[in-house]
Protein backbone atom coordinates (compact mmCIF):
# COMPACT_ATOMS: atom_id res chain seq x y z
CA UNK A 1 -1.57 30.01 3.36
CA UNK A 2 -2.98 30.58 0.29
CA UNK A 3 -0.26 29.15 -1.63
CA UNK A 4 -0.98 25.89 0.72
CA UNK A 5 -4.64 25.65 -0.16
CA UNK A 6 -3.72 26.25 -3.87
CA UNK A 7 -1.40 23.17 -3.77
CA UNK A 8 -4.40 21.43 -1.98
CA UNK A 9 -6.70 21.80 -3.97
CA UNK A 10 -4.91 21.06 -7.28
CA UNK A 11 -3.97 17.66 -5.72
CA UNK A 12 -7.19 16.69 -5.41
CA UNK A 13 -8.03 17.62 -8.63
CA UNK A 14 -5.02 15.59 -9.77
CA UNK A 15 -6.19 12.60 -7.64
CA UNK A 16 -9.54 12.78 -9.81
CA UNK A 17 -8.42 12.96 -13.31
CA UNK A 18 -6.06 9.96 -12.70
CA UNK A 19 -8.20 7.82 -11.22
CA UNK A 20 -8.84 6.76 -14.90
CA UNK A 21 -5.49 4.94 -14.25
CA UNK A 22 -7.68 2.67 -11.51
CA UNK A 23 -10.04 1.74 -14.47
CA UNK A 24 -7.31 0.86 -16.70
CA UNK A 25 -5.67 -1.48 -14.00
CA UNK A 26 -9.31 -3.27 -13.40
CA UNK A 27 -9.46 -3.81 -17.39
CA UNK A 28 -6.45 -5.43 -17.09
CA UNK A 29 -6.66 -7.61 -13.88
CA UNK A 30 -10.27 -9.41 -15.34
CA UNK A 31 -11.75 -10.24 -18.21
CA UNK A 32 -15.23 -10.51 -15.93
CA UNK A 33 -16.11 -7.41 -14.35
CA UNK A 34 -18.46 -7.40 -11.54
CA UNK A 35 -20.96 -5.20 -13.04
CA UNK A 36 -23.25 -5.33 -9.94
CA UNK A 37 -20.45 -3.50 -8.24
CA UNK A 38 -19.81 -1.04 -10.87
CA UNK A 39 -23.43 -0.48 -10.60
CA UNK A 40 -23.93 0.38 -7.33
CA UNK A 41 -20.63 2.49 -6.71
CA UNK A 42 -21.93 4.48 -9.75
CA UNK A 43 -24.99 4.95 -7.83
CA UNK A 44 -23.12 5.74 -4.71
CA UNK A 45 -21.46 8.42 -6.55
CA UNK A 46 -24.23 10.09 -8.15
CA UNK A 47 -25.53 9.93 -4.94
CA UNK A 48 -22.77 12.01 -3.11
CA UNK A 49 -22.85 14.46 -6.28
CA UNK A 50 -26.77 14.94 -6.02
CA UNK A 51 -26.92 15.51 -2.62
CA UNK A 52 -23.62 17.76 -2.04
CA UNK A 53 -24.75 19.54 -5.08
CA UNK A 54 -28.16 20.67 -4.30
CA UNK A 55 -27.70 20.56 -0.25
CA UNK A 56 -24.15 22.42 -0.19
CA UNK A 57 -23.21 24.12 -3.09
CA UNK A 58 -26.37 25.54 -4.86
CA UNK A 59 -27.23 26.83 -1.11
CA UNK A 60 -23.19 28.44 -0.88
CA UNK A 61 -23.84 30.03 -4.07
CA UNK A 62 -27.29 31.38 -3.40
CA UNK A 63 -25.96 32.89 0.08
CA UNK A 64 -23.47 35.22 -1.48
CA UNK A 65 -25.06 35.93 -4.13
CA UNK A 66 -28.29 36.64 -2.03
CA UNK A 67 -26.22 39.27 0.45
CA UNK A 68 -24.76 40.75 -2.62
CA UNK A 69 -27.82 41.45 -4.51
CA UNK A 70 -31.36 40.94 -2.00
CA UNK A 71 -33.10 38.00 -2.00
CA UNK A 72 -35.34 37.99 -5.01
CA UNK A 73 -32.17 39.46 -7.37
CA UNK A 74 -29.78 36.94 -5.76
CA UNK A 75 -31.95 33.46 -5.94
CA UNK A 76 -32.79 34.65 -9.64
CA UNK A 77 -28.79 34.86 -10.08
CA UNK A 78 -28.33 31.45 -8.56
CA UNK A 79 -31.08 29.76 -10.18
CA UNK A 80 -29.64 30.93 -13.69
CA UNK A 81 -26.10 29.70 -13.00
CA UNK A 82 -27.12 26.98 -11.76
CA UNK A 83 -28.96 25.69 -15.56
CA UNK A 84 -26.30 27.55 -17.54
CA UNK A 85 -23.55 25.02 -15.88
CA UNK A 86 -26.43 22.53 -17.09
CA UNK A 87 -26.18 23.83 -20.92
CA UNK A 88 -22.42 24.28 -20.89
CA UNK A 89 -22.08 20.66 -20.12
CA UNK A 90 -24.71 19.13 -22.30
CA UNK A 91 -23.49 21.22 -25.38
CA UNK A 92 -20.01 19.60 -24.25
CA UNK A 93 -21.91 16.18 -24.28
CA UNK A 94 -24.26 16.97 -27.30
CA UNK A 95 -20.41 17.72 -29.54
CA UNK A 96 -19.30 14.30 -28.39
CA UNK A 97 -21.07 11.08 -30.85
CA UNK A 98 -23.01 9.10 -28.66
CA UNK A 99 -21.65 5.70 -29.59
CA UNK A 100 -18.07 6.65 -28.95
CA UNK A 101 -18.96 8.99 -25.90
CA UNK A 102 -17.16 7.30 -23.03
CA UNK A 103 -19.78 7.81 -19.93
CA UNK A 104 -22.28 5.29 -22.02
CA UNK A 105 -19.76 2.35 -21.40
CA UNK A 106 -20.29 -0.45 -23.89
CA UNK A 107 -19.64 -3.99 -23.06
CA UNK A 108 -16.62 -5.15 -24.20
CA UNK A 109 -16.61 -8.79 -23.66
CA UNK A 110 -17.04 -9.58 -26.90
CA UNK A 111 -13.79 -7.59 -28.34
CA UNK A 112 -11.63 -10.55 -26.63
CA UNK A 113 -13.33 -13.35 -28.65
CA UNK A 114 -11.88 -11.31 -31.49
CA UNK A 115 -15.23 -10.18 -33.45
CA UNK A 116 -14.31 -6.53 -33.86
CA UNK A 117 -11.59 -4.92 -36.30
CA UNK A 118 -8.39 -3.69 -34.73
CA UNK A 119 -8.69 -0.20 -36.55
CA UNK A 120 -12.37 0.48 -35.35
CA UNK A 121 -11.17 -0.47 -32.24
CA UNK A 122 -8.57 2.33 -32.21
CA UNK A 123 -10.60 4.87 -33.21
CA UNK A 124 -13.21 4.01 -30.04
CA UNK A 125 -10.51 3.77 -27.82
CA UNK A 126 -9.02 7.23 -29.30
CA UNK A 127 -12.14 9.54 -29.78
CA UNK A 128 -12.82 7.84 -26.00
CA UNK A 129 -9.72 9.15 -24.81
CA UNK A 130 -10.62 12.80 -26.55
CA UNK A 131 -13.92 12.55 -25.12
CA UNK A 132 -12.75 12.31 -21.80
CA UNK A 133 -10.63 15.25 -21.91
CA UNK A 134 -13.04 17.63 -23.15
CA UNK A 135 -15.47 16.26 -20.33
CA UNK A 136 -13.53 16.38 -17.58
CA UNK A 137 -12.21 20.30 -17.83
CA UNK A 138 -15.51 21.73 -16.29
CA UNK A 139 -15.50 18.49 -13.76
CA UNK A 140 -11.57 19.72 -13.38
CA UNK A 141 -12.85 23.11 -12.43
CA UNK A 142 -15.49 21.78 -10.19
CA UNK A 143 -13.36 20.16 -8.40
CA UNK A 144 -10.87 22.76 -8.17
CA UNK A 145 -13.13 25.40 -7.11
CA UNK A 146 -15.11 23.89 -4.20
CA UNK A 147 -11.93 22.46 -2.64
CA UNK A 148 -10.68 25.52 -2.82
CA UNK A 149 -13.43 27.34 -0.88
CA UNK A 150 -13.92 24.22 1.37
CA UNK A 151 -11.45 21.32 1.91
CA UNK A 152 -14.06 19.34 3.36
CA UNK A 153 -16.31 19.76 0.41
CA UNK A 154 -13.62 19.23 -2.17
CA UNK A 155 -12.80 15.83 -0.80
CA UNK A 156 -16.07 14.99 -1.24
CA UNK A 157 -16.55 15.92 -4.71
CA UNK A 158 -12.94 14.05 -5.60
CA UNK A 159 -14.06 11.37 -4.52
CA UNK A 160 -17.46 11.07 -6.32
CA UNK A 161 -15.59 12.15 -9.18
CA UNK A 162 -12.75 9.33 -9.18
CA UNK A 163 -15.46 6.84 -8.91
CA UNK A 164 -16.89 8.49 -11.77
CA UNK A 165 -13.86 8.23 -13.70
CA UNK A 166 -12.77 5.10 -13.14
CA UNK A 167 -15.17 2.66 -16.24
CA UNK A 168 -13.56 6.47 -18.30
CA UNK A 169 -10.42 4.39 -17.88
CA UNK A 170 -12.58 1.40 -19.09
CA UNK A 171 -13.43 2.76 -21.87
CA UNK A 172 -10.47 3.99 -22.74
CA UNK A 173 -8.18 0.86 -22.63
CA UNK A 174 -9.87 -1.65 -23.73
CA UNK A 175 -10.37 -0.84 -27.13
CA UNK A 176 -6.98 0.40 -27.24
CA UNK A 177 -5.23 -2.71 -25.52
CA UNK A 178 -7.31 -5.28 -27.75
CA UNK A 179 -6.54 -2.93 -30.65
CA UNK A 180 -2.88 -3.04 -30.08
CA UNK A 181 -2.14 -6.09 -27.79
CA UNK A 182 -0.13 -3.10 -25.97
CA UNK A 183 -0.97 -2.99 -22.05
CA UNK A 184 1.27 -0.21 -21.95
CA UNK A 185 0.01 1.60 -24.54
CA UNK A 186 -3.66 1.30 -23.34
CA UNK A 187 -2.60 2.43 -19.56
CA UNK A 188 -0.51 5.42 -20.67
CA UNK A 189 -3.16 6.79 -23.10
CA UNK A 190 -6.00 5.92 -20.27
CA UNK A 191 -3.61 7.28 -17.77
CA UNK A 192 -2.67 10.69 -20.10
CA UNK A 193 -6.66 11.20 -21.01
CA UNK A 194 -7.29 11.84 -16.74
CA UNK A 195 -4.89 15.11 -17.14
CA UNK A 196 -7.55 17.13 -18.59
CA UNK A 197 -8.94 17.27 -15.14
CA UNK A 198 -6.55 19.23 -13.28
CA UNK A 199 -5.38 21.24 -16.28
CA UNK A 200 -9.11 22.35 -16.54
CA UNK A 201 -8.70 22.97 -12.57
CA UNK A 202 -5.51 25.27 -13.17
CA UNK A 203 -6.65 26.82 -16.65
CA UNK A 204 -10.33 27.52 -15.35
CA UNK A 205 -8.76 29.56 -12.06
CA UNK A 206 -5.68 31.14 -13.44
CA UNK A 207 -8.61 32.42 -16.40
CA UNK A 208 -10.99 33.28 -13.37
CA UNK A 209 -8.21 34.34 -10.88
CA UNK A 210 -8.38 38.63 -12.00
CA UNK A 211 -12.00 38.49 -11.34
CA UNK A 212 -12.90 36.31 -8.62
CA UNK A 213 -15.04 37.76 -5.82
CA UNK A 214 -17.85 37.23 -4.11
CA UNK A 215 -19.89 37.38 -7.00
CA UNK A 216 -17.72 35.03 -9.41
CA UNK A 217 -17.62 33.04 -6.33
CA UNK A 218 -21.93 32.65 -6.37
CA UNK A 219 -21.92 32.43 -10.27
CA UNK A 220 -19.77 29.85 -10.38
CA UNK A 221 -20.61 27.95 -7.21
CA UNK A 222 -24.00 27.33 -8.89
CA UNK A 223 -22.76 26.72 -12.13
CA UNK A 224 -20.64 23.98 -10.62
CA UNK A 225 -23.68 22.40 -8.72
CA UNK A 226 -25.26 22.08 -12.10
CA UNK A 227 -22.47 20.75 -13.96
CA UNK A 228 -22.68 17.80 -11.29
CA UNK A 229 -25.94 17.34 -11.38
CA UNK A 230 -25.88 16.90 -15.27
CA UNK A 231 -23.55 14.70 -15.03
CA UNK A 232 -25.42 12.12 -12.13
CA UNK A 233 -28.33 11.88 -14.06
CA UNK A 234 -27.28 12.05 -17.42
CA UNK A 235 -24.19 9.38 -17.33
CA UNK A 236 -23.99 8.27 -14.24
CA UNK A 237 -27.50 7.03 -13.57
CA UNK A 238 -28.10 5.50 -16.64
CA UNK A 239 -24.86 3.55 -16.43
CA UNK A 240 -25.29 2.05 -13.24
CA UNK A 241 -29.16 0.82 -14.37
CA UNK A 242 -28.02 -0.86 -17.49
CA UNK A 243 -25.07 -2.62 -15.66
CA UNK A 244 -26.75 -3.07 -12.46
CA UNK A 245 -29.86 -4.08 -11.36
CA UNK A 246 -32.48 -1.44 -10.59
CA UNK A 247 -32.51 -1.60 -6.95
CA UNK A 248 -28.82 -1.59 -6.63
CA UNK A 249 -28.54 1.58 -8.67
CA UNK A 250 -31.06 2.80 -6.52
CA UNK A 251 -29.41 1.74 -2.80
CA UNK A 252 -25.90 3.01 -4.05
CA UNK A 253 -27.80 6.57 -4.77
CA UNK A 254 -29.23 6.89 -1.46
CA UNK A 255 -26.07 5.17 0.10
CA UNK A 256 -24.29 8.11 -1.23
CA UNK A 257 -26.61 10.64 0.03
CA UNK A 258 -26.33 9.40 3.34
CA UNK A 259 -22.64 8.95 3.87
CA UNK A 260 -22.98 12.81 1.97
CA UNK A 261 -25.10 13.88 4.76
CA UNK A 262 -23.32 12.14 7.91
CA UNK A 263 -20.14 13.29 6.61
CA UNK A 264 -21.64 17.05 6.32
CA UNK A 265 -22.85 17.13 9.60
CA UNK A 266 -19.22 15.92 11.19
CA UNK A 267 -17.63 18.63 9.51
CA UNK A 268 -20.47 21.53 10.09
């Protein structure tokens, strides 16, 4: 049984990481994105992530922790993991430069008319790829870690994830494909650059595996919910408003919350 939710949850995790491989394929089908779409299913996501983060997780993690330690102790506990999941991930985002960092996607219609150098162009594609991978090992573990303490929940957070990952793939492959006038090459290094996500999943809980319990469980429950939460408002967000308009950012965020909610409820 526990091999079976092991198994489970690593899939998910899998189906996360590679959804960068979606992006890749949309660079490749168009030349014109729809960025109104982009815009709101970035919204929808941050949406989902918000809500399950704050509703869900943060109140899992502050009901072991609580029964463990008293109320007052507890909450205290919670409350700190949840901003130190906060600090790991903006140091992680703070180490990456900001005009190569991959969650501030850059519009690239311009590359195909030929105006930027092939070797600048391969570095942005490159560092992009890095970048990714060092981003998505906490979102890995996030992932990893709530589906394995609830299915339901770790379906949820895949999928607000693989939206999130999918203008990664963007990113990623156009540079590299105008670069190199290699579709393979762009989709395989795209494609490779999603791994990081469920060997963060793996190396986080085979790392965490000697000393989970009830308490590790709390800890990192909350750190988790803050690690999402970072990431909504800090890439998400901000992506789907300059790609979007306002409003649309706005409906896919509370679109999210309520399909979030609904889908809570069916499975309480």
């Amino acid at each position: 049984m526990e091999n079976e939710r092991i198994i489970f949850a690593f899939s998910l995790t899998l189906i996360a990481g590679l959804s960068t491989g979606i992006g890749s394929l949309m660079a490749f089908m168009s030349k014109k994105f729809n960025h109104k779409f982009l815009a709101g299913a970035l919204g929808f996501s941050a949406g989902v992530m918000i809500y399950v983060s704050l509703v869900e997780i943060f109140v899992k993690a502050k009901a072991s922790l609580t029964t463990l330690y008293g109320n007052k102790p507890g909450y205290w506990y919670t409350v700190i993991a949840f901003f130190a999941g906060i600090a790991i991930i903006a140091l992680i985002d703070r180490l990456v430069p900001s005009y190569e960092n991959p969650h501030e996607l850059k519009n690239f219609d311009h590359i195909a008319d030929g105006k930027a150098k092939d070797r600048k162009l391969m570095r942005m594609g490159l560092f992009s790829a890095l970048a990714i991978g060092i981003h998505n090992f906490p979102e890995g573990l996030a992932t990893f870690i709530g589906a394995l303490q609830d299915p339901a929940l770790g379906v949820s957070i895949t999928a607000a994830i693989a939206i999130h990952n999918i203008p990664e793939g963007i990113a990623v492959s156009i540079p590299i494909y105008y670069a190199t006038k290699s579709k393979k090459k762009a989709f395989i290094l795209s494609f490779s650059s999603g791994l990081a996500e469920p060997v963060g999943g793996l190396l986080g809980y085979f790392f965490l595996i000697k000393i989970f319990n009830d308490a590790a469980f709390g800890i990192i429950f909350a750190c988790v919910a803050g690690i999402m939460v970072y990431i909504s408002l800090d890439e998400l967000l901000p992506t789907a408003e300059e790609y979007g308009e306002h409003h649309i950012a706005i409906l896919g965020l509370i679109s999210g919350m309520a399909v979030m909610a609904v889908s809570l409820l069916m499975f309480a």
